[in-house]
Protein backbone atom coordinates (compact mmCIF):
# COMPACT_ATOMS: atom_id res chain seq x y z
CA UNK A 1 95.47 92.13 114.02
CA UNK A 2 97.03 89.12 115.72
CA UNK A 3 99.88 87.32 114.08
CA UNK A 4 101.36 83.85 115.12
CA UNK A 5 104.89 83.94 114.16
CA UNK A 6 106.90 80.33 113.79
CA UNK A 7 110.37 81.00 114.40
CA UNK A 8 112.09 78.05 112.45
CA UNK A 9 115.42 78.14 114.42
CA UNK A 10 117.46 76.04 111.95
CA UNK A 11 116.83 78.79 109.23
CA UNK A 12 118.20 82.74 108.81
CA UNK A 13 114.78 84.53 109.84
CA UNK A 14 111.78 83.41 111.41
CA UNK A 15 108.76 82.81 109.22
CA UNK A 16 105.27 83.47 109.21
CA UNK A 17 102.86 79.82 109.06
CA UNK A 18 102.02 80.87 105.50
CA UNK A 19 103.63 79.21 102.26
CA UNK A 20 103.64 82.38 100.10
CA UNK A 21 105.57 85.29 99.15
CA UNK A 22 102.14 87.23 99.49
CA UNK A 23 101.57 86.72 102.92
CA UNK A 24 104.80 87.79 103.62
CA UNK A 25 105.44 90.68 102.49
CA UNK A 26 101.30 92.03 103.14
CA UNK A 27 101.80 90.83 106.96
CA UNK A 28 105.47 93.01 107.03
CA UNK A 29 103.46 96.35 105.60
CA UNK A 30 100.42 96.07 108.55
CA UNK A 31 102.21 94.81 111.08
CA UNK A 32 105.15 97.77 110.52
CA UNK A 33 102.83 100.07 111.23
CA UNK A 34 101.29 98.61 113.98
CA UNK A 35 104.88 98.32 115.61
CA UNK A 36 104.67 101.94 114.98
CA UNK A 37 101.77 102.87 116.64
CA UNK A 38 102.29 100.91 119.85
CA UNK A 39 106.66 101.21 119.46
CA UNK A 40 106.56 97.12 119.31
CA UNK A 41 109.94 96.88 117.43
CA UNK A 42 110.64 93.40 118.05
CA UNK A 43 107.69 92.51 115.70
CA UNK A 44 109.27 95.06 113.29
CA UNK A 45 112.69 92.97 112.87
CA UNK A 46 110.79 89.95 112.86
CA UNK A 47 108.57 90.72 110.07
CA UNK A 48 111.45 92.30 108.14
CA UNK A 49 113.57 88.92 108.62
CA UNK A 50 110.92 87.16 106.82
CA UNK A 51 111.60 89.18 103.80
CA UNK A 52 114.81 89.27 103.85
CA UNK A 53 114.56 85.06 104.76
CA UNK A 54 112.86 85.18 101.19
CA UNK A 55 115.00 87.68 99.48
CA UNK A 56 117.47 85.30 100.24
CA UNK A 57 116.10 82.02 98.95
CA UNK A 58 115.58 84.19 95.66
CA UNK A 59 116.74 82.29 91.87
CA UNK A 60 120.25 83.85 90.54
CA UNK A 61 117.76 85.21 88.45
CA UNK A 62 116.34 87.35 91.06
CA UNK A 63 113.01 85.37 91.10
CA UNK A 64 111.27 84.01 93.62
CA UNK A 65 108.38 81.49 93.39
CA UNK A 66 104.99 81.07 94.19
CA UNK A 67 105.24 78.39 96.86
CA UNK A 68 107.67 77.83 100.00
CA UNK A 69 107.82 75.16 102.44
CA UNK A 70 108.04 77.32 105.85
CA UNK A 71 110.26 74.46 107.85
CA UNK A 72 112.61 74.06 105.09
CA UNK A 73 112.82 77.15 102.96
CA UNK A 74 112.77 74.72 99.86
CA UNK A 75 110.88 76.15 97.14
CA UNK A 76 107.67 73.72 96.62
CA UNK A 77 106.37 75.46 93.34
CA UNK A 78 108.80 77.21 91.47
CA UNK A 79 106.91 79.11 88.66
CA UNK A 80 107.59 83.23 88.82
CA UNK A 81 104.95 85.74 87.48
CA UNK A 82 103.50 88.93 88.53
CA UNK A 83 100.23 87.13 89.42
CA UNK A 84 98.24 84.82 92.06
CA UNK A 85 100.16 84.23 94.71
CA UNK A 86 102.95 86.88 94.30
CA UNK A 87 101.52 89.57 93.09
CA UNK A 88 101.49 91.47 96.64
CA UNK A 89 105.29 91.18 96.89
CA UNK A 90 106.40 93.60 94.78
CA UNK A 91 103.55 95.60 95.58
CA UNK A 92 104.55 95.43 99.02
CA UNK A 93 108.48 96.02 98.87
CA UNK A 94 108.10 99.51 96.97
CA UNK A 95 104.71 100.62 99.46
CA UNK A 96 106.91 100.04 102.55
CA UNK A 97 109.89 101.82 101.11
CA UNK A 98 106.61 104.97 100.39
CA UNK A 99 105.83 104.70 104.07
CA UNK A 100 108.29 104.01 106.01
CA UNK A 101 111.38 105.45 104.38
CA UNK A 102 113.63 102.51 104.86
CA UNK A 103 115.38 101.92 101.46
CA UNK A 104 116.69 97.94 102.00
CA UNK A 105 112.72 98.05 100.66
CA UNK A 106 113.58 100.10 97.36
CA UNK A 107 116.75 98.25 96.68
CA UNK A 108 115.24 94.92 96.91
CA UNK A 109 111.94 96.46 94.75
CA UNK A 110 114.74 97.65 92.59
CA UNK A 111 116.33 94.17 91.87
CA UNK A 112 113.17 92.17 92.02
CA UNK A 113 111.42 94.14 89.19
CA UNK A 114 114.16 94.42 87.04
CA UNK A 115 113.86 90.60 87.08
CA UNK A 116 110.61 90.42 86.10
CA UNK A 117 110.75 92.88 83.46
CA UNK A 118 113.24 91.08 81.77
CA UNK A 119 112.22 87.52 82.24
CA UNK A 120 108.43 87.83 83.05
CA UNK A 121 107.48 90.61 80.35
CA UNK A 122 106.48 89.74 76.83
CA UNK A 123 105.70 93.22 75.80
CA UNK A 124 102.76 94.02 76.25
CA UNK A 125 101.72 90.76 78.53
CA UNK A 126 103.29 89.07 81.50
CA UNK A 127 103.77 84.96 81.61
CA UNK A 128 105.13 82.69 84.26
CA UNK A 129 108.52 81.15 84.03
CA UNK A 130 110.50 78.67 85.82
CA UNK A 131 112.36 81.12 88.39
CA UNK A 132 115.23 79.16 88.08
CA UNK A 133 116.04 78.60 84.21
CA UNK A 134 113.61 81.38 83.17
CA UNK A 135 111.84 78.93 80.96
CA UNK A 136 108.16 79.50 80.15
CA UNK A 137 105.59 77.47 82.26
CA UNK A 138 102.28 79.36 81.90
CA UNK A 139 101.25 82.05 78.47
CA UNK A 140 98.60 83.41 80.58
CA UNK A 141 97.04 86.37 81.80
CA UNK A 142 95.83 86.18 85.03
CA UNK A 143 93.38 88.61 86.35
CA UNK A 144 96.00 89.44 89.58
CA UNK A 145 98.29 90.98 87.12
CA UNK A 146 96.14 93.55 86.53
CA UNK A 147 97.41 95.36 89.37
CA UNK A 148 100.36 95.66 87.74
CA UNK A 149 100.63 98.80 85.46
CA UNK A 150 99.30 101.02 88.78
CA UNK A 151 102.41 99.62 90.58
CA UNK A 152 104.79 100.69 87.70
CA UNK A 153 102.65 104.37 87.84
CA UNK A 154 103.94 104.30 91.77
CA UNK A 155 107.69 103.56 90.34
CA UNK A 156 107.40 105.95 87.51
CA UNK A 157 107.48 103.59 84.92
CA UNK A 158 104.78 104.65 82.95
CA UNK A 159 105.10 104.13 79.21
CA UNK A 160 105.59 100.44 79.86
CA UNK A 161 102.29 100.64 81.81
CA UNK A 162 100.39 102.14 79.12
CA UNK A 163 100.52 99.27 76.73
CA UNK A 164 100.10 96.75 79.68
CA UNK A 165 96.96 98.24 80.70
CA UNK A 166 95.82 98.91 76.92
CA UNK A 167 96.35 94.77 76.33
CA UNK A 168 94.44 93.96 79.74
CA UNK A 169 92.03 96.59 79.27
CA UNK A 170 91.60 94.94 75.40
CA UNK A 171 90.88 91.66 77.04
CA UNK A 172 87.54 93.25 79.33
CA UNK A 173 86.09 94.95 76.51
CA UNK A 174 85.98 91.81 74.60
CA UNK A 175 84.10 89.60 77.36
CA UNK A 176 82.51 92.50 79.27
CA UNK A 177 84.68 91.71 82.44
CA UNK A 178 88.51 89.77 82.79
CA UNK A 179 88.37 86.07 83.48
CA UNK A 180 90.61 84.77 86.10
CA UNK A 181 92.68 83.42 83.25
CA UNK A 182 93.39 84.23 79.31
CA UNK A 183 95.30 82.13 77.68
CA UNK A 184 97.67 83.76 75.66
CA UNK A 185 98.88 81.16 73.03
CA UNK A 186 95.27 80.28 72.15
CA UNK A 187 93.38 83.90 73.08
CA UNK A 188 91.12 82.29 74.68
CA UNK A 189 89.42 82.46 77.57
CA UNK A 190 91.45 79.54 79.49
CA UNK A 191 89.62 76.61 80.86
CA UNK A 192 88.22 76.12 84.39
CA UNK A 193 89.62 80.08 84.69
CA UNK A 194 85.88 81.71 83.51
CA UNK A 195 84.58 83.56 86.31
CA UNK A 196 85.27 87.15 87.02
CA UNK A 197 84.12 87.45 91.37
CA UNK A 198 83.96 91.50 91.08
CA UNK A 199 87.89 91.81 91.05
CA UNK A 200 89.13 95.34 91.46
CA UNK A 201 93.08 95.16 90.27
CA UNK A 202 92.52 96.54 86.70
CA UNK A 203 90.46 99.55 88.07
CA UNK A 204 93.33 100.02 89.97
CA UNK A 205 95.64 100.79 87.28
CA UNK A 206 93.11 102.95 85.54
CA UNK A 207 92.71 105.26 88.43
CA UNK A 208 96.20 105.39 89.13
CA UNK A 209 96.88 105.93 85.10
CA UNK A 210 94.61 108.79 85.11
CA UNK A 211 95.70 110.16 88.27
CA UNK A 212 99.26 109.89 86.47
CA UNK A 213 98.53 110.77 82.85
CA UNK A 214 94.94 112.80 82.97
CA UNK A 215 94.29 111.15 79.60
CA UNK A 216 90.27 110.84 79.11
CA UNK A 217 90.92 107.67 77.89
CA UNK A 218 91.33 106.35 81.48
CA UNK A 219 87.65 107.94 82.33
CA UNK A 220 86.26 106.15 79.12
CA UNK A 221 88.10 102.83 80.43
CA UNK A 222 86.14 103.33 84.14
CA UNK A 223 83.10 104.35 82.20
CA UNK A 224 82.61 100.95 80.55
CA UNK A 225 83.51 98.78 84.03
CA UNK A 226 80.75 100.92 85.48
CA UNK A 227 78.50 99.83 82.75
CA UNK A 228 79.14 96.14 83.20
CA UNK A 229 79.24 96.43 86.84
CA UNK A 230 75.62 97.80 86.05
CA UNK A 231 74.19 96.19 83.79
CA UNK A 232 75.70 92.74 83.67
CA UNK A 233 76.42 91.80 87.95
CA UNK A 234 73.54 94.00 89.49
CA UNK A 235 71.27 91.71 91.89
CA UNK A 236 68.05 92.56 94.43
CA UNK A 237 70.52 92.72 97.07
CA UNK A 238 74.04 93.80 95.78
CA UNK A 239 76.31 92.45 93.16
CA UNK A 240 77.32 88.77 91.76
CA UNK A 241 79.84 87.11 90.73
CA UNK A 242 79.92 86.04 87.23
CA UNK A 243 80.84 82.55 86.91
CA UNK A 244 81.23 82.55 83.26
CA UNK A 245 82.36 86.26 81.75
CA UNK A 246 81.39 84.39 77.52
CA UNK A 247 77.75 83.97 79.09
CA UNK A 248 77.67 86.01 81.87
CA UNK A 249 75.80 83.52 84.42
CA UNK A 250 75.52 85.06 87.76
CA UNK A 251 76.47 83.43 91.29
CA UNK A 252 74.93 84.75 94.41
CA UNK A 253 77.89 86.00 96.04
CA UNK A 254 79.60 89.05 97.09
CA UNK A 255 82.85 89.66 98.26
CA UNK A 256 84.13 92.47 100.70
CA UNK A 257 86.99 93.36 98.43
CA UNK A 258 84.07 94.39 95.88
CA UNK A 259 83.40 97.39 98.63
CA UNK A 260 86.59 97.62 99.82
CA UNK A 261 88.17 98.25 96.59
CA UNK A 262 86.45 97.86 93.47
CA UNK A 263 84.03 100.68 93.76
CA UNK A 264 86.44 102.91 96.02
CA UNK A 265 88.86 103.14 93.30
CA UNK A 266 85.79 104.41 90.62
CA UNK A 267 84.72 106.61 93.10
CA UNK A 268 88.49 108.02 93.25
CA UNK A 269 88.92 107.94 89.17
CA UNK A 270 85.51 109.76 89.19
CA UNK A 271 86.45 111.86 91.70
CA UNK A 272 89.98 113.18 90.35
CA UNK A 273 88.14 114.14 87.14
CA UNK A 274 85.87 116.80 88.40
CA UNK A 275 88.21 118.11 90.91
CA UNK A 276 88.90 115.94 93.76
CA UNK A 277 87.25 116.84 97.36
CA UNK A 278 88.44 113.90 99.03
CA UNK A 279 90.70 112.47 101.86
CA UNK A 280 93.09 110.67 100.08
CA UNK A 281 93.42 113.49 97.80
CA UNK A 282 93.32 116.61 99.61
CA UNK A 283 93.65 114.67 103.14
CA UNK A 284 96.45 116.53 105.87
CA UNK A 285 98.94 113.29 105.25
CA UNK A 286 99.38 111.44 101.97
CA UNK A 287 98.58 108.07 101.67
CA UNK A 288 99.22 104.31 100.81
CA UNK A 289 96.78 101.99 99.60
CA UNK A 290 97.39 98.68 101.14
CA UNK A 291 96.84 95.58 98.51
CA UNK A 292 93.04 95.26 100.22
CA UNK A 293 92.51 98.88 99.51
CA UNK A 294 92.88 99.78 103.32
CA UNK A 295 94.26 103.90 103.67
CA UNK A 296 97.60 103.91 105.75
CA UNK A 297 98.39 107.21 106.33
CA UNK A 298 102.50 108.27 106.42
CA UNK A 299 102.46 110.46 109.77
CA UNK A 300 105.58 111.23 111.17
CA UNK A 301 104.84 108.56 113.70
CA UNK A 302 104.98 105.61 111.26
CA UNK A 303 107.14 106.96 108.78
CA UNK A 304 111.14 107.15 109.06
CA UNK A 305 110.87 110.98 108.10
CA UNK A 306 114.42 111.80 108.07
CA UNK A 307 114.95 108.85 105.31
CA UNK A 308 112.82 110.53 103.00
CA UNK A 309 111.88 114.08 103.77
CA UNK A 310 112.45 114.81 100.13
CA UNK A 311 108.91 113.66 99.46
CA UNK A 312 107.62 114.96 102.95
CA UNK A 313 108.63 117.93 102.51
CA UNK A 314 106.17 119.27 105.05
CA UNK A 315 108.20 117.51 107.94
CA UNK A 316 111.65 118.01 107.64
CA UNK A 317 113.86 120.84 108.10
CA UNK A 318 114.88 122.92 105.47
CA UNK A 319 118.98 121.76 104.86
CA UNK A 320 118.33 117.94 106.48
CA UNK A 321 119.00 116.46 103.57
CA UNK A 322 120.43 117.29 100.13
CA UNK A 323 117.81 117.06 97.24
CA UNK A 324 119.04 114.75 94.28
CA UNK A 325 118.23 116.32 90.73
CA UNK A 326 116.72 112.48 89.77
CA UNK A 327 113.44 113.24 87.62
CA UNK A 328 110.93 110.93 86.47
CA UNK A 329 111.82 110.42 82.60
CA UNK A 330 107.63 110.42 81.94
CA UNK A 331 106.00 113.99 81.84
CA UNK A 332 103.29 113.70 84.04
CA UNK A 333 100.67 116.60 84.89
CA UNK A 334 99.01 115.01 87.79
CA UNK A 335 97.55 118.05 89.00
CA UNK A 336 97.82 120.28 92.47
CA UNK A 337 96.71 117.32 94.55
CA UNK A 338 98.25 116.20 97.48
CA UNK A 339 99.76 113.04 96.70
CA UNK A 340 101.55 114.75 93.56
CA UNK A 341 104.82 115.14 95.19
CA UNK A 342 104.66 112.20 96.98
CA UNK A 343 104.33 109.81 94.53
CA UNK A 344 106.21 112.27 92.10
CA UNK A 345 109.08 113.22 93.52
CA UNK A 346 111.55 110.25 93.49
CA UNK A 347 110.11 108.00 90.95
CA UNK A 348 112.48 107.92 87.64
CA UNK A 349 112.75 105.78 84.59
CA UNK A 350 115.64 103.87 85.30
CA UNK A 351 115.99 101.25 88.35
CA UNK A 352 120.46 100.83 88.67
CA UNK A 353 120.94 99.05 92.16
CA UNK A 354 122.83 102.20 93.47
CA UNK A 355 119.84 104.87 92.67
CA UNK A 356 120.75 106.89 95.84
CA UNK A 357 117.80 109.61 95.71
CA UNK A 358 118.69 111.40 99.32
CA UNK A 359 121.44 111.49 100.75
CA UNK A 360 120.29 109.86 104.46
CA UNK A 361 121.71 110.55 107.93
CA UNK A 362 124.19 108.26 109.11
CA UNK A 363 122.47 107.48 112.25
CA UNK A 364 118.60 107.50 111.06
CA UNK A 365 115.97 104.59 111.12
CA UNK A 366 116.86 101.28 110.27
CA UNK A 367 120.31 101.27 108.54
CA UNK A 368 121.64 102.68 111.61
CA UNK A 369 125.32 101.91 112.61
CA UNK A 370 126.01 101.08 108.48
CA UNK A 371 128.52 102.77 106.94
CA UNK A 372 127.53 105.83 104.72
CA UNK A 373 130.53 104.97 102.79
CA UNK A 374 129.08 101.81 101.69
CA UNK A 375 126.64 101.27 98.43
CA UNK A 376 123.59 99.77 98.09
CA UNK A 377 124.16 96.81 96.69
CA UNK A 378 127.20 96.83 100.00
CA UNK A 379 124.75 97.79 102.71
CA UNK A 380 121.45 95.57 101.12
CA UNK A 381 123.13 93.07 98.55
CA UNK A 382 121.86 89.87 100.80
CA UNK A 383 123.97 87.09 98.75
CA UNK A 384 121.99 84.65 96.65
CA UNK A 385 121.51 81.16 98.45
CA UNK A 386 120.72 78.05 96.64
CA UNK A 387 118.09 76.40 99.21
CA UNK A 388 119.22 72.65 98.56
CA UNK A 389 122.36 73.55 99.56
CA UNK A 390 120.96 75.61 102.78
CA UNK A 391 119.19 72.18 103.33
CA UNK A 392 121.91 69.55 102.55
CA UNK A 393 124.66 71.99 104.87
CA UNK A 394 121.87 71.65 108.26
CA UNK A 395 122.09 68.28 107.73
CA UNK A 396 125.59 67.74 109.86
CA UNK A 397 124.53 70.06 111.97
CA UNK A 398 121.84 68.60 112.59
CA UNK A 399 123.62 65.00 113.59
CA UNK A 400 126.40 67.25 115.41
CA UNK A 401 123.63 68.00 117.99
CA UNK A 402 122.27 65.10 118.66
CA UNK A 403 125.81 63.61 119.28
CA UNK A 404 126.77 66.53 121.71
């Protein structure tokens, strides 16, 4: 995977040529590990910068947008949800924290979905609001957010979860699929927003709700989608889109993602039920499923191991670190498989900024040469920036140079 990276000197981090939080954060995951593999670092930092260049640009709300002008860092479409277009950056900080260890990741994940839980969440749905005043912009349901209660399984909020799945799963049994929008004020399916193109996000969230929960529930849920996958997209030569989930037209077109991800993760629910025989289950490393369903595995040569050794147990020494007595606050039964403990181990209800869940070496991975005195919210509290400001400050400078 080649990346052209635009470094935008008159700004804190270089960016990618890409206008939203998605692409950020996905391109930091991939290209992390491939620094990994080939011990590129310099790509690392850069990547990283990008996040933290958005981080920074963040509401005082702790929201960020959908849309960001790359030369400027102004914010060109300020409406926060969980959805299309930033759906992959929350996703994204907690998976990189899973993999790599490095916990800037979970402290930012930390901050970022408190935010959204308490201005984005209208129990059980999500909406978008203005990320700066917080004010409501869109009552929708977008079929992106789907992915959403299998992210909260992955932070171990799981009761929360449960409804949010319950209410999207409410909204497929009543058209046979989930329309790319659902408007909330009218319940409606929302115009222009009919189709359903084989979208795999609230699969997702089943299979990661069963893997959490084992209720049968979860199996009836994947049941159904199997029957509608079936019997309502089936075609000579694979499976359509439906342009129109009230009348179910068809469109001759498949996307990769529908391979990729869609059936992969009702193979895995399947799977997990009778006893899974699988890689990512039973596998010899555990696993994270990047946002296009792609298996990154945490070896000790992309993963920080001494940063989190609590959860890979299997490759750390016995008295490296100092186990914290943090429990998830949801009994889960997940089973003897061998992503229990990973996924299991740190997770627990609450998200404060200073959740300190190992105690890490001084002098390992990234946050080398910080003080272990320091908190989290010391070491990783990048201050909020108001980007007008940013913009209206490089203005002098700006005229400074050209005088010199």
């Amino acid at each position: 995977m080649f990346l052209i990276i635009l470094w935008i000197s008159n700004l804190q981090c270089p960016f990618l040529i890409l206008s939203t939080p998605i692409h950020l954060l996905i391109c930091n995951v991939e290209v992390f590990v491939l620094c990994c593999l080939f011990m590129k670092t310099v790509f690392e930092q850069v990547t990283k910068n990008a996040v933290r260049g958005l981080w920074v640009r963040r509401s005082r709300l702790n929201l960020v947008g959908a849309h960001i002008n790359v030369f400027t860092g102004e914010w060109t479409q300020k409406d926060a949800g969980i959805g299309t277009s930033i759906d992959s950056f929350y996703e994204y900080l907690l998976k990189a924290y899973l993999l790599f260890g490095d916990e800037e990741y979970l402290f930012v994940f930390n901050e970022a979905y408190a935010a959204a839980m308490q201005n984005l969440f209208k129990d059980p749905w999500y909406v978008e609001v203005n990320m700066d005043s917080a004010v409501m912009v869109w009552p929708l349901f977008n079929s992106l957010q789907a992915f959403w209660p299998g992210l909260q399984v992955l932070a171990g909020d799981i009761d929360p979860a449960i409804r949010t799945h319950a209410a999207f799963f409410s909204v497929w049994k009543r058209y046979g699929f989930t329309p790319e929008g659902f408007n909330l004020a009218t319940l409606n399916v929302q115009h222009g927003q009919k189709s359903y193109p084989l979208r795999p996000e609230l699969i997702e969230s089943t299979y990661w709700l069963y893997k959490a929960t084992r209720d049968p529930r979860y199996l009836d849920a994947g049941r159904d989608m199997v029957a509608s996958l079936q019997y309502g997209t089936r075609c000579p030569c694979g499976y359509c889109h439906i342009t129109d989930v009230e009348f179910h037209e068809k469109e001759d077109h498949m996307e990769s993602f529908f391979l990729a991800e869609t059936v992969k993760y009702l193979w895995l629910l399947f799977d997990l039920a009778v006893g899974p025989d699988n890689l990512v289950e039973n596998g010899p490393y555990k696993y994270i499923f990047s946002t296009e369903g792609h298996l990154l595995p945490a070896t000790p040569q992309i993963s920080l191991v001494r940063e989190h050794c609590s959860y890979f147990g299997a490759y750390c020494r016995s008295g490296d670190i100092v186990q914290d007595s943090h429990k998830s606050n949801t009994s889960l039964n997940p089973g003897k498989t061998n992503t229990t403990s990973f996924y299991g181990g740190w997770i627990h209800g609450g998200y404060p900024s200073d959740s300190l869940f190992v105690e890490s070496s001084s002098s390992s991975g990234l946050i080398k040469g910080l003080c272990p005195g320091l908190t989290h919210g010391q070491k990783y509290g990048i201050p909020y920036m108001d980007s007008t400001d940013a913009i209206q400050e490089e203005e002098p400078t700006r005229q400074q140079e050209h005088v010199s």
